[in-house]
N, C-alpha and C. Protein backbone atom coordinates (compact mmCIF):
# COMPACT_ATOMS: atom_id res chain seq x y z
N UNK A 1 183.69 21.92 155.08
CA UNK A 1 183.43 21.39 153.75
C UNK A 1 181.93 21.16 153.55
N UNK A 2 181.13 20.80 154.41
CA UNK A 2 179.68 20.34 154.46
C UNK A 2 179.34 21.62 154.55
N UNK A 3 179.28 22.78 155.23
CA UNK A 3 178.76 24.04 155.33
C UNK A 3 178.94 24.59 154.07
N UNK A 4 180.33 24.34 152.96
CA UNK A 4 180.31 25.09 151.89
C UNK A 4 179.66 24.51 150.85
N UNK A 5 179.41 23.15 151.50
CA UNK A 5 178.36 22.56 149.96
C UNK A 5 177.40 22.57 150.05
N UNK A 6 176.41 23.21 151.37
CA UNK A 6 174.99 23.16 151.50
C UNK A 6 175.03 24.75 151.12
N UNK A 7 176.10 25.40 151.08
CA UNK A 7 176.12 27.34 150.38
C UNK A 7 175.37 27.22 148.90
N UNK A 8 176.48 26.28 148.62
CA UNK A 8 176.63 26.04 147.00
C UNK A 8 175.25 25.59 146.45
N UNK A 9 174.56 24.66 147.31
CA UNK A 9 173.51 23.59 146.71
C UNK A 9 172.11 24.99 146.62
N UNK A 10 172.49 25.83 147.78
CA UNK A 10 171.51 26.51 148.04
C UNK A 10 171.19 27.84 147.15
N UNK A 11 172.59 28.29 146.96
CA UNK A 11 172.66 29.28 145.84
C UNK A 11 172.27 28.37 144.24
N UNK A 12 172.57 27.58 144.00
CA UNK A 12 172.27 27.02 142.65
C UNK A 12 171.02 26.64 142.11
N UNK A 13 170.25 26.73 143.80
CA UNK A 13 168.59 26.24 143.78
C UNK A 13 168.01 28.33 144.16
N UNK A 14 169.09 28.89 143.84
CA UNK A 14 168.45 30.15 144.07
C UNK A 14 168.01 30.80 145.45
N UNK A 15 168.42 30.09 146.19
CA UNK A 15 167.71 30.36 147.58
C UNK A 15 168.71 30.73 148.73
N UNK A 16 168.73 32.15 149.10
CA UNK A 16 169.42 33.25 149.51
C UNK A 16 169.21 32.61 150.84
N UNK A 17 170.44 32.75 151.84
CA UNK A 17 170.59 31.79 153.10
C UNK A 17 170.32 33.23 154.02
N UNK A 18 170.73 34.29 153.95
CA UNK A 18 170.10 35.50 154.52
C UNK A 18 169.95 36.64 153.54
N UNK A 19 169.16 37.89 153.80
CA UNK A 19 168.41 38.61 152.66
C UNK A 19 167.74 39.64 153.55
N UNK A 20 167.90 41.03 153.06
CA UNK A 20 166.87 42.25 153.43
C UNK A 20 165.88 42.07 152.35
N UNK A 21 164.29 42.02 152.59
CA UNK A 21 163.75 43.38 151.64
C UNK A 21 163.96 44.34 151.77
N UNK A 22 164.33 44.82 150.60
CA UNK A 22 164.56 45.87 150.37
C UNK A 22 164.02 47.68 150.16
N UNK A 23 163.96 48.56 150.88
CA UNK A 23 162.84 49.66 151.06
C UNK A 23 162.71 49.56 149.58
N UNK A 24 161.70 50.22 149.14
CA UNK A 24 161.20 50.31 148.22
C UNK A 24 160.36 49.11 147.10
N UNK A 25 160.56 48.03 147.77
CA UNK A 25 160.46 46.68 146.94
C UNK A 25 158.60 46.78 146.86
N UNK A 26 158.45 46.10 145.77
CA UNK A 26 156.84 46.06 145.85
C UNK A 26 156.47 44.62 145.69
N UNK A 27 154.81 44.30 146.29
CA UNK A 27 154.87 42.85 145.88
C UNK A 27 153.14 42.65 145.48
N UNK A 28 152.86 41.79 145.15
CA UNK A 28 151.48 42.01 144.93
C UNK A 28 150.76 40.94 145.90
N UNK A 29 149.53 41.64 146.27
CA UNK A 29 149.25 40.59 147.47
C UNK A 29 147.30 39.95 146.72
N UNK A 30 146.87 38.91 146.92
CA UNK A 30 145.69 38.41 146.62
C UNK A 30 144.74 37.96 147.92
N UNK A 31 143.75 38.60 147.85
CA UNK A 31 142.98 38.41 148.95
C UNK A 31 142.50 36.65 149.16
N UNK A 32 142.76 36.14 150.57
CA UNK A 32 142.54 34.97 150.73
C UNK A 32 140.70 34.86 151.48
N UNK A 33 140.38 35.87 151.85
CA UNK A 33 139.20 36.18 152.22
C UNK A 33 138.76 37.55 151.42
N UNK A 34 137.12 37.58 151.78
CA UNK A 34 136.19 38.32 151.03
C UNK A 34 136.12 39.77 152.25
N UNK A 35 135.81 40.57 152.24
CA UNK A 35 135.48 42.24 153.21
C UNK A 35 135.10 43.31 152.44
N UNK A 36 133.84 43.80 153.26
CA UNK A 36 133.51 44.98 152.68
C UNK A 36 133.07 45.80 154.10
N UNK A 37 132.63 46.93 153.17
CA UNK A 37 132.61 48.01 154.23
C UNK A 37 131.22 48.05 155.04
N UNK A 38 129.87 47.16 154.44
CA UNK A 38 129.09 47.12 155.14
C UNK A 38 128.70 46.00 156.38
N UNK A 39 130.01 45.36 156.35
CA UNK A 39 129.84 43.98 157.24
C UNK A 39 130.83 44.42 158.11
N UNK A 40 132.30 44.79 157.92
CA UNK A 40 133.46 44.96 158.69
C UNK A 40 133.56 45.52 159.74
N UNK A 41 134.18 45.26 160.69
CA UNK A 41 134.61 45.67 161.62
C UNK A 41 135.66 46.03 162.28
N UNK A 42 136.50 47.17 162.61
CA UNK A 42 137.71 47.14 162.96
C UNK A 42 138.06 46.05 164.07
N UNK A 43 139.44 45.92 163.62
CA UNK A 43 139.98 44.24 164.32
C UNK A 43 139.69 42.77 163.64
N UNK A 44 139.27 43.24 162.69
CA UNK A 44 138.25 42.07 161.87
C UNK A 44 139.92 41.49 161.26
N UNK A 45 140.17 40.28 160.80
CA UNK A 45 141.14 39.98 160.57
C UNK A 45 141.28 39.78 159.14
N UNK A 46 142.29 40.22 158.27
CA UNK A 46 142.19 39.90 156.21
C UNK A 46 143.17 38.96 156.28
N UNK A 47 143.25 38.06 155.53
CA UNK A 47 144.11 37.15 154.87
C UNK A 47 144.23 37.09 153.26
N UNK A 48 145.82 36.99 152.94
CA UNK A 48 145.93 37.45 151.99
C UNK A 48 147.45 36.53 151.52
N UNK A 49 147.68 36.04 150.54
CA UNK A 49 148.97 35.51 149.66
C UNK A 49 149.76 35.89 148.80
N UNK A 50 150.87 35.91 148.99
CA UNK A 50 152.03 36.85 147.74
C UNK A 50 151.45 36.31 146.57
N UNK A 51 151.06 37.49 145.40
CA UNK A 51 150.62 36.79 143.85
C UNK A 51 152.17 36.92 143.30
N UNK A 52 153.27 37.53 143.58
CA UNK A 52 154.48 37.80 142.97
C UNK A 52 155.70 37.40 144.13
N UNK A 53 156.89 37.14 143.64
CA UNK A 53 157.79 36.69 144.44
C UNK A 53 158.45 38.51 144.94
N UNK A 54 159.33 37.67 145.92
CA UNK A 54 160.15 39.18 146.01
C UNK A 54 161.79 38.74 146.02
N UNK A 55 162.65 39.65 145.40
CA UNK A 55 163.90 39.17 144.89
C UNK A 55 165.15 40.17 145.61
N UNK A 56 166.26 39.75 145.84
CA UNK A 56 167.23 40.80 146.06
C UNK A 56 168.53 39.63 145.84
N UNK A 57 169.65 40.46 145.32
CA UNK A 57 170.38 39.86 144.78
C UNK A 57 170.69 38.72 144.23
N UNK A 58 169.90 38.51 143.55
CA UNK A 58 169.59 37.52 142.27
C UNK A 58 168.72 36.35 143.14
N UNK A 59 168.27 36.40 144.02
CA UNK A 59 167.48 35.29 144.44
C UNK A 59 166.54 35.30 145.20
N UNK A 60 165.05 34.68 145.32
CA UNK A 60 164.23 34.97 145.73
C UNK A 60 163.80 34.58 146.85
N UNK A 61 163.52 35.09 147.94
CA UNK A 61 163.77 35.54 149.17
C UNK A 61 162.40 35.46 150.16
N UNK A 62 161.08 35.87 149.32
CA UNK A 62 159.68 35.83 149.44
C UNK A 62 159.20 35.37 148.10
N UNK A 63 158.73 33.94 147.88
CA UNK A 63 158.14 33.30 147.22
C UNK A 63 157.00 33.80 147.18
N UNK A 64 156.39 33.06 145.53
CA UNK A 64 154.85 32.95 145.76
C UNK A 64 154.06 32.28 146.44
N UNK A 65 153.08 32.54 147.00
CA UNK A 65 152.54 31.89 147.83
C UNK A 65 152.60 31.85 149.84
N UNK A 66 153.68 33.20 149.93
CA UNK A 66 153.40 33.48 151.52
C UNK A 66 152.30 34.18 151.99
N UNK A 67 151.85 33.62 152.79
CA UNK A 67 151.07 33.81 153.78
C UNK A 67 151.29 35.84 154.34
N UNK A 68 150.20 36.19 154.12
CA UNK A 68 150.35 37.79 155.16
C UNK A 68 148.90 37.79 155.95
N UNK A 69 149.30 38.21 156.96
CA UNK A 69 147.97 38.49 157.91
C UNK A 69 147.87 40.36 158.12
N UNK A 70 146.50 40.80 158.05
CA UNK A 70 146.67 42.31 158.36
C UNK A 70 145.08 42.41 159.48
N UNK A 71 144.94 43.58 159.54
CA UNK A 71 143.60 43.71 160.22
C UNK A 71 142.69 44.59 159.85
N UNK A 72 141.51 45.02 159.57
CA UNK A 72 141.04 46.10 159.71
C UNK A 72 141.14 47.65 160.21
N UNK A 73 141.70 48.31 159.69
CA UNK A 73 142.26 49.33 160.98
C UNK A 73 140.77 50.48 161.04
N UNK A 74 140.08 50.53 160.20
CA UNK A 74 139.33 51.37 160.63
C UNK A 74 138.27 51.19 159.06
N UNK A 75 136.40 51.39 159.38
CA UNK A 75 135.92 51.29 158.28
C UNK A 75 134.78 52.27 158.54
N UNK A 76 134.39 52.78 157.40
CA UNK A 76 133.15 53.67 157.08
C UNK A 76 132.20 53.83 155.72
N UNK A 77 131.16 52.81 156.24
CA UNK A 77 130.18 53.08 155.57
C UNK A 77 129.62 54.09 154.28
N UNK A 78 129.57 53.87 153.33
CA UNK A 78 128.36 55.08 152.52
C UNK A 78 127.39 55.31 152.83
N UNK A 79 127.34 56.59 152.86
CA UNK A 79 125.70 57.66 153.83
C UNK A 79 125.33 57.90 152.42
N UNK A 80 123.77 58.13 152.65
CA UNK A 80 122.82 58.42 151.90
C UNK A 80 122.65 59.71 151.09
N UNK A 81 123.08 60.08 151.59
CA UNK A 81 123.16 61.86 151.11
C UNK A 81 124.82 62.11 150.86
N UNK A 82 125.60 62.00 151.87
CA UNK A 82 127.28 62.34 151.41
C UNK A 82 128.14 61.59 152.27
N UNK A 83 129.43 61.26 151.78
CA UNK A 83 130.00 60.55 152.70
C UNK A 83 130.10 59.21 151.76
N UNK A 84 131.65 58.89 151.48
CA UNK A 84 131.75 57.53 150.27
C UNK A 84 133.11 56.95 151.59
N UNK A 85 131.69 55.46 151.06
CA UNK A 85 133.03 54.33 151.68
C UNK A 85 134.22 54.02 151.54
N UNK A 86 134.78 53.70 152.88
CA UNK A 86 135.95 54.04 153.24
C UNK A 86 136.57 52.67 154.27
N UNK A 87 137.76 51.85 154.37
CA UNK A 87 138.35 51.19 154.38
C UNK A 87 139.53 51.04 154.87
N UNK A 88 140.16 51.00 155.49
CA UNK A 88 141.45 51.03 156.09
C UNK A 88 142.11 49.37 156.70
N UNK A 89 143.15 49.25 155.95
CA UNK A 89 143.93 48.39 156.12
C UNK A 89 145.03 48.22 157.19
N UNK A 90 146.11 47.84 157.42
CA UNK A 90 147.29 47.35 158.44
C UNK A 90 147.87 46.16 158.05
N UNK A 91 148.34 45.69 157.53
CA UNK A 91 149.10 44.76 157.25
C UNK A 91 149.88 44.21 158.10
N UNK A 92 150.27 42.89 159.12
CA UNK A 92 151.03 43.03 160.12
C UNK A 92 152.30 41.74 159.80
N UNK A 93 151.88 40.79 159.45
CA UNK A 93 152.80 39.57 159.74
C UNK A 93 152.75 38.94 158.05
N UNK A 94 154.04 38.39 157.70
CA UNK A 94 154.29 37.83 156.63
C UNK A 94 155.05 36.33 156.70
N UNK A 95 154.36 35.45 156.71
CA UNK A 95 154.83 34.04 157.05
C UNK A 95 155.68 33.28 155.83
N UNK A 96 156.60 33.39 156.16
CA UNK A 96 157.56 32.66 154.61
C UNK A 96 156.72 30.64 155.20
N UNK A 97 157.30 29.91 153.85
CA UNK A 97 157.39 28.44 153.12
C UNK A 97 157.54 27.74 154.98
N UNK A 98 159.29 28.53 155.26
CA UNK A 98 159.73 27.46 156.44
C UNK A 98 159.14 27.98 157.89
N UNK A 99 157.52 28.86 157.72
CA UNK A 99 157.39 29.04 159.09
C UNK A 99 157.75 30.00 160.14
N UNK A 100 158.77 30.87 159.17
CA UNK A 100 158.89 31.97 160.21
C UNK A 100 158.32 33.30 159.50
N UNK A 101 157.95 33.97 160.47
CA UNK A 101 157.18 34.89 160.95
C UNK A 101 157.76 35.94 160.71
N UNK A 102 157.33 36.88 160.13
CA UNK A 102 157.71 38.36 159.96
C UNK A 102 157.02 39.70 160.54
N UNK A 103 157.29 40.48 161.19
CA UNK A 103 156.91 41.27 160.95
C UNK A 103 157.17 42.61 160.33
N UNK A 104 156.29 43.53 159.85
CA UNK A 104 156.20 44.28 158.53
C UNK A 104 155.07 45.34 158.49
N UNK A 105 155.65 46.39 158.15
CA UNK A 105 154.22 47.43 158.01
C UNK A 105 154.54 48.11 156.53
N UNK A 106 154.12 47.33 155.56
CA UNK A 106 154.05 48.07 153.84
C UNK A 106 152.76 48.92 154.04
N UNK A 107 152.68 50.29 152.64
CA UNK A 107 151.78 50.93 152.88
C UNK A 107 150.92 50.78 151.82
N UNK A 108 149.73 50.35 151.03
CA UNK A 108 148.97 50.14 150.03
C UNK A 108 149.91 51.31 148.56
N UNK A 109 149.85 50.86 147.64
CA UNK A 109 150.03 51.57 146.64
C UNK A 109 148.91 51.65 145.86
N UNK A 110 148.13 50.54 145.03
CA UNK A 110 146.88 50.56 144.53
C UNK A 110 145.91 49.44 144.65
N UNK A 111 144.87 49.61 144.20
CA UNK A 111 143.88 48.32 144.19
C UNK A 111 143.72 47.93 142.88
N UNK A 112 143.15 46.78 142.73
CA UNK A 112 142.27 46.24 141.72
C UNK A 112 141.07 46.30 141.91
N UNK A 113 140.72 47.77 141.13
CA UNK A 113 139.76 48.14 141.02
C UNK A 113 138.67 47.44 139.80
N UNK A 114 138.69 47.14 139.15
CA UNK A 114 138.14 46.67 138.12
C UNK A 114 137.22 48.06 137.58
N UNK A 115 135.81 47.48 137.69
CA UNK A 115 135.03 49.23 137.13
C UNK A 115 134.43 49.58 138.56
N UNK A 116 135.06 49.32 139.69
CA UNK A 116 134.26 49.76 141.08
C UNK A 116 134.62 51.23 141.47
N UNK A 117 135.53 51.46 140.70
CA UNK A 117 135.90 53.30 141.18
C UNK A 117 136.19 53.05 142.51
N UNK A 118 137.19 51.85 142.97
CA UNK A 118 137.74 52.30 144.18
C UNK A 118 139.36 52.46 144.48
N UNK A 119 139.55 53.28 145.10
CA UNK A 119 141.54 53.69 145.09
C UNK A 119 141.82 53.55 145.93
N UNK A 120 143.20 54.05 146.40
CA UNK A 120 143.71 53.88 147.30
C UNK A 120 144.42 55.47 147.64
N UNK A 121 143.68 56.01 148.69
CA UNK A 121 143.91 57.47 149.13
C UNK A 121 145.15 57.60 149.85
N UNK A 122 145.54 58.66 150.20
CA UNK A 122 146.77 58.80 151.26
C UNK A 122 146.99 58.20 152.23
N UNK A 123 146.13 58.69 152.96
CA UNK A 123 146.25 58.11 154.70
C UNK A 123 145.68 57.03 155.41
N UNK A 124 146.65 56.11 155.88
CA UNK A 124 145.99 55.58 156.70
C UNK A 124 145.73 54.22 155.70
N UNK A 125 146.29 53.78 154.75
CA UNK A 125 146.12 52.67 154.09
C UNK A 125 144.74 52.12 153.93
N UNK A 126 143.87 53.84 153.57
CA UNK A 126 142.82 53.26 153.24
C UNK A 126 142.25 53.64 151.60
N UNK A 127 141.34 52.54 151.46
CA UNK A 127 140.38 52.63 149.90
C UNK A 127 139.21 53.09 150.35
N UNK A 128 139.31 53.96 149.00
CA UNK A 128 138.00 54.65 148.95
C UNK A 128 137.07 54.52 148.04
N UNK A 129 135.51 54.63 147.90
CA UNK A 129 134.64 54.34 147.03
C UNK A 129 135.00 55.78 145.85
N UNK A 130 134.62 55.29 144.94
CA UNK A 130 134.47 56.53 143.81
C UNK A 130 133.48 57.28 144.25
N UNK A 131 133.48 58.61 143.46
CA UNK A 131 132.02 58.66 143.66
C UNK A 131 130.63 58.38 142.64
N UNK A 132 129.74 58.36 143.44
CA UNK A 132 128.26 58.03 142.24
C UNK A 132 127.20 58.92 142.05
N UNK A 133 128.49 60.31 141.52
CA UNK A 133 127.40 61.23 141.23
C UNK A 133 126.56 61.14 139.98
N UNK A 134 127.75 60.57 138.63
CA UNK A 134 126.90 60.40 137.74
C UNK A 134 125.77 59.30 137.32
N UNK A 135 125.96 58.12 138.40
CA UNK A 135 124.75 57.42 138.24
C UNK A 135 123.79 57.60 138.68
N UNK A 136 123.92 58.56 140.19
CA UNK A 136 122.45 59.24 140.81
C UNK A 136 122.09 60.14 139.84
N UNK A 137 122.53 61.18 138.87
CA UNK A 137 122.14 61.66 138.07
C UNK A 137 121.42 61.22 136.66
N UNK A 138 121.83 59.73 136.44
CA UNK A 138 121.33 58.77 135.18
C UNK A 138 119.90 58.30 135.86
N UNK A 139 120.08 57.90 136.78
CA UNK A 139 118.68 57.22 137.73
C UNK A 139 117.75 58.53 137.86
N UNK A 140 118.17 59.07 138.29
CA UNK A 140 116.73 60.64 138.15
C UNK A 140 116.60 60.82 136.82
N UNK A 141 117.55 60.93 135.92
CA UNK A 141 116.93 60.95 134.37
C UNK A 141 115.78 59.98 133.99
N UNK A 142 116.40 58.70 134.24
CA UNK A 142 115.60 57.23 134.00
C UNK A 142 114.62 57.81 134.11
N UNK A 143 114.41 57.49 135.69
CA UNK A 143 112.93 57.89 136.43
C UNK A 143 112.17 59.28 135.86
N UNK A 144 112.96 60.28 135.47
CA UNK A 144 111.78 61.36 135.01
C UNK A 144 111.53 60.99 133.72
N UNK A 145 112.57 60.55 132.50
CA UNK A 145 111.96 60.39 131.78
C UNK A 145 110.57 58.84 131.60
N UNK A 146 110.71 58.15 132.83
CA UNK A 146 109.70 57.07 132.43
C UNK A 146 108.04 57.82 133.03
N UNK A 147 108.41 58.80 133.97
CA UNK A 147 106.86 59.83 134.86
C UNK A 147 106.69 60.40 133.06
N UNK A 148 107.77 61.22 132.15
CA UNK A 148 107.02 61.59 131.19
C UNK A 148 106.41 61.03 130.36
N UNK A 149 106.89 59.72 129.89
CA UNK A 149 106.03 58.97 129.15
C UNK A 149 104.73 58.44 129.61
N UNK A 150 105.17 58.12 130.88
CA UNK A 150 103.43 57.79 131.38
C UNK A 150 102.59 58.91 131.66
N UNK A 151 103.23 60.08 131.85
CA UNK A 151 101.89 61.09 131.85
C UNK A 151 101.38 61.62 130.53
N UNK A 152 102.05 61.41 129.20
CA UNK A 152 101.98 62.07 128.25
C UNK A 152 101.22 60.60 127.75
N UNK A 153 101.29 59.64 127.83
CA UNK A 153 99.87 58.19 128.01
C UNK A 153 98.52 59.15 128.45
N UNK A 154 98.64 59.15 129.55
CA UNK A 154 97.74 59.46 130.71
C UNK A 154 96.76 60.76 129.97
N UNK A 155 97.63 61.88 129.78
CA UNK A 155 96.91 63.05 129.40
C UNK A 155 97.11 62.98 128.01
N UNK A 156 97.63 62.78 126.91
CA UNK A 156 97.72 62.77 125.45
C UNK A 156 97.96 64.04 125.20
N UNK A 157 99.37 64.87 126.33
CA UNK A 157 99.50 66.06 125.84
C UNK A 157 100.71 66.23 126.38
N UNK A 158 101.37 67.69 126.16
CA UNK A 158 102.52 68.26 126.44
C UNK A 158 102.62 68.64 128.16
N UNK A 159 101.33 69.01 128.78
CA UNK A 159 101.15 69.28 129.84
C UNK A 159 101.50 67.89 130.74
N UNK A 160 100.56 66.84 130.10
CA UNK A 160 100.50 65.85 130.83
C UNK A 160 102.19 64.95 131.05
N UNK A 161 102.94 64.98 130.02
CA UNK A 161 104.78 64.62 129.76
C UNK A 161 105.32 65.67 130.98
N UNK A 162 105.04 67.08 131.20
CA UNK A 162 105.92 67.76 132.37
C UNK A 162 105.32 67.28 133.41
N UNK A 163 104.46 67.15 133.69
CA UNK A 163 103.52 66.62 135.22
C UNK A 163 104.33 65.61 135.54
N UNK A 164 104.43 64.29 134.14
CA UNK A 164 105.05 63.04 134.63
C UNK A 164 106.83 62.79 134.83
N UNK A 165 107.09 63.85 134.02
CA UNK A 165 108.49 64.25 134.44
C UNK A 165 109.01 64.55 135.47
N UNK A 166 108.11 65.60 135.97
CA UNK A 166 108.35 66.13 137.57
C UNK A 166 108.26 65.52 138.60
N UNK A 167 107.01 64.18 138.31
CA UNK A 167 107.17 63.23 139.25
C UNK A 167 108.28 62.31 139.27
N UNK A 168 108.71 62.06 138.04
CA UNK A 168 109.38 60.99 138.04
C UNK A 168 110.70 61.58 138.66
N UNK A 169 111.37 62.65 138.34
CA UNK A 169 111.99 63.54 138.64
C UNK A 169 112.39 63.04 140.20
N UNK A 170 111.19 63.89 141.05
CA UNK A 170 111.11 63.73 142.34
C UNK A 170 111.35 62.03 143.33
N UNK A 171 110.58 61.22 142.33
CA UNK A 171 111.20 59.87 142.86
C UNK A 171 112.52 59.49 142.70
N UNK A 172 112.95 59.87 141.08
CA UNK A 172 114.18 59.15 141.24
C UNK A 172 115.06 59.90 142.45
N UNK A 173 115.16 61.02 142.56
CA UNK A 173 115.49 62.07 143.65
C UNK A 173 115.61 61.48 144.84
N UNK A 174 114.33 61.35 144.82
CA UNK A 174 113.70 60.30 146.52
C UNK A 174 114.78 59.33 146.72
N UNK A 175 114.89 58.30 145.74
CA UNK A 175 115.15 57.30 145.67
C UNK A 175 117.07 57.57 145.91
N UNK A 176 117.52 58.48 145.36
CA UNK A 176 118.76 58.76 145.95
C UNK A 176 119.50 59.00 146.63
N UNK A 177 118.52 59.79 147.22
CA UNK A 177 118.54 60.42 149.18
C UNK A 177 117.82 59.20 149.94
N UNK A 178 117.32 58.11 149.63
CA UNK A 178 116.95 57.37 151.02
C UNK A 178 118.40 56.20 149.98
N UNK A 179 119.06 55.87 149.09
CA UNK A 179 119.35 54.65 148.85
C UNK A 179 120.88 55.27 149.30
N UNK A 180 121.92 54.02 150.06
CA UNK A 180 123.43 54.03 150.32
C UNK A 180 123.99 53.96 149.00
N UNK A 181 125.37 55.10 149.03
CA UNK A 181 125.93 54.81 148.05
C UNK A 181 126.80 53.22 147.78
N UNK A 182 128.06 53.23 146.73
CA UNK A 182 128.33 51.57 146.77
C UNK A 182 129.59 51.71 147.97
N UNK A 183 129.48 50.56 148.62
CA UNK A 183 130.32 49.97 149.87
C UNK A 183 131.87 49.52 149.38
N UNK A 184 132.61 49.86 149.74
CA UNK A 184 134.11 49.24 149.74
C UNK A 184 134.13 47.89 149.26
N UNK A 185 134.38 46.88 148.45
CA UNK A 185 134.61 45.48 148.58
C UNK A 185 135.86 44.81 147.69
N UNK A 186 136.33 44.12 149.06
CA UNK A 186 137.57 43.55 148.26
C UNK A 186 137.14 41.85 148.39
N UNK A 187 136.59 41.30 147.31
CA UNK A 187 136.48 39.95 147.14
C UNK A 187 137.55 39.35 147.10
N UNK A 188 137.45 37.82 147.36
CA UNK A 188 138.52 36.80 146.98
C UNK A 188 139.17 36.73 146.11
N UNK A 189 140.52 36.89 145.58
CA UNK A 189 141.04 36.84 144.87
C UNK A 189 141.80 38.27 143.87
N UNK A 190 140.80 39.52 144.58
CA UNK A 190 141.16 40.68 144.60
C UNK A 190 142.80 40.92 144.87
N UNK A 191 143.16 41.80 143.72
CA UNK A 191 144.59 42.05 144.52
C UNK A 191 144.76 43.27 145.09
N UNK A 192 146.56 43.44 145.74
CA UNK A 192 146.36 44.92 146.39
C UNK A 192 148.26 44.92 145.93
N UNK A 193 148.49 45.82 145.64
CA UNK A 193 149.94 45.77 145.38
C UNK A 193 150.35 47.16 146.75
N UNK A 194 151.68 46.39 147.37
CA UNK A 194 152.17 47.23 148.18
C UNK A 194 153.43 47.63 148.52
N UNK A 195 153.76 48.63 148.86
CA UNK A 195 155.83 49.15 148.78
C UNK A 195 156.10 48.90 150.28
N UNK A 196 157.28 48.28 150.32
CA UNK A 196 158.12 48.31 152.07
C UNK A 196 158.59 49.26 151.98
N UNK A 197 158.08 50.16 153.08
CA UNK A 197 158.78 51.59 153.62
C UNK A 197 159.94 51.43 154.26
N UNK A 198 160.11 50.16 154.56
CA UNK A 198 161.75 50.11 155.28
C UNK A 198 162.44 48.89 155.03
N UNK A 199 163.41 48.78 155.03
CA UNK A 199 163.55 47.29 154.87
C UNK A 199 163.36 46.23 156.20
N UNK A 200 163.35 45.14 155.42
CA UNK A 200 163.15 43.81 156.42
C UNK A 200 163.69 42.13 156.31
N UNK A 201 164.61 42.43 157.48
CA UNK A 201 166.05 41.24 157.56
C UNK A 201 164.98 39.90 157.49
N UNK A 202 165.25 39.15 156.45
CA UNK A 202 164.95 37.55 156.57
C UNK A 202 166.99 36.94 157.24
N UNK A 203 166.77 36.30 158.02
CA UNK A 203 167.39 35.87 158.84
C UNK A 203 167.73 33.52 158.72
């Protein structure tokens, strides 16, 4: 009689006494720490909190607010010339309300990217930088067109505007080949939404 009224009390408060996630389930996760690709280190540890519950047969099972721990699985820098940062995640343990411990391997679906042009590629649960071809191309414009105005100052002619073009040209150039492109970063509060490839018994 006591076992069927703590069923009852528990279903009425919504709260499923055992429960799979379910493959395919998605959840959204919020970064509890800051990482990017020019500080990180594989093994480096992410912390992160359910922004969404997770549900299976009418009751919710993974609240808001659990705890997930993942790690770094692998990171790479933006090179100067080619080569866009790169990021790799692992997701390992999911700590429910009462303390127990999960383990779990979901695979990234997307980021919150905002305007950083960064995604989430195939393999390996990693994000990738966009690329910045068209702003290295706006920055050499900048720069040649500011060499033409100052040479067409300088000389008070048509000759003197290509001279300063060409320089400017060449710096902003310069300036593209020695500067890193932009680095991976997932700030605080960043989210990451992700699918369970298999399911996983809460007990």
């Amino acid at each position: 009689m006591i076992f069927q009224t703590i069923v009852i009390a528990m279903a009425a408060c919504g709260i499923a006494m055992a429960a799979d996630i379910p493959q395919g389930a998605h959840v959204l996760l919020r970064m509890e720490n800051s990482i990017n690709t020019r500080t990180a280190q594989e093994g480096d540890f992410v912390y992160l909190r359910t922004a969404s519950p997770i549900s299976a047969d009418g009751h919710i099972i993974v609240p808001v607010g659990s705890y997930v721990q993942g790690v770094v699985s692998h990171t790479k820098r933006s090179g100067r010339v080619s080569g866009r940062a790169e990021l790799g995640l692992r997701l390992e343990t999911l700590t429910l309300g009462s303390g127990k411990v999960l383990k779990f391997a979901p695979h990234l679906n997307s980021v919150d990217a905002g305007d950083s042009g960064q995604k989430v590629t195939g393999k390996e649960n990693a994000i990738e930088q966009g690329s910045s071809h068209g702003q290295d191309a706006a920055r050499i414009a900048i720069l040649a067109g500011s060499g033409a105005a100052l040479g067409a100052l300088v000389d008070r002619g048509v000759k003197g505007a290509g001279i300063g073009a060409g320089a400017g040209a060449a710096v902003g150039l310069a300036t593209v080949l020695l500067t890193r492109g932009k680095e991976v970063e997932l700030r605080q509060g960043a989210t990451l939404d992700v699918v369970f490839d298999r399911p996983v018994a809460i007990e």
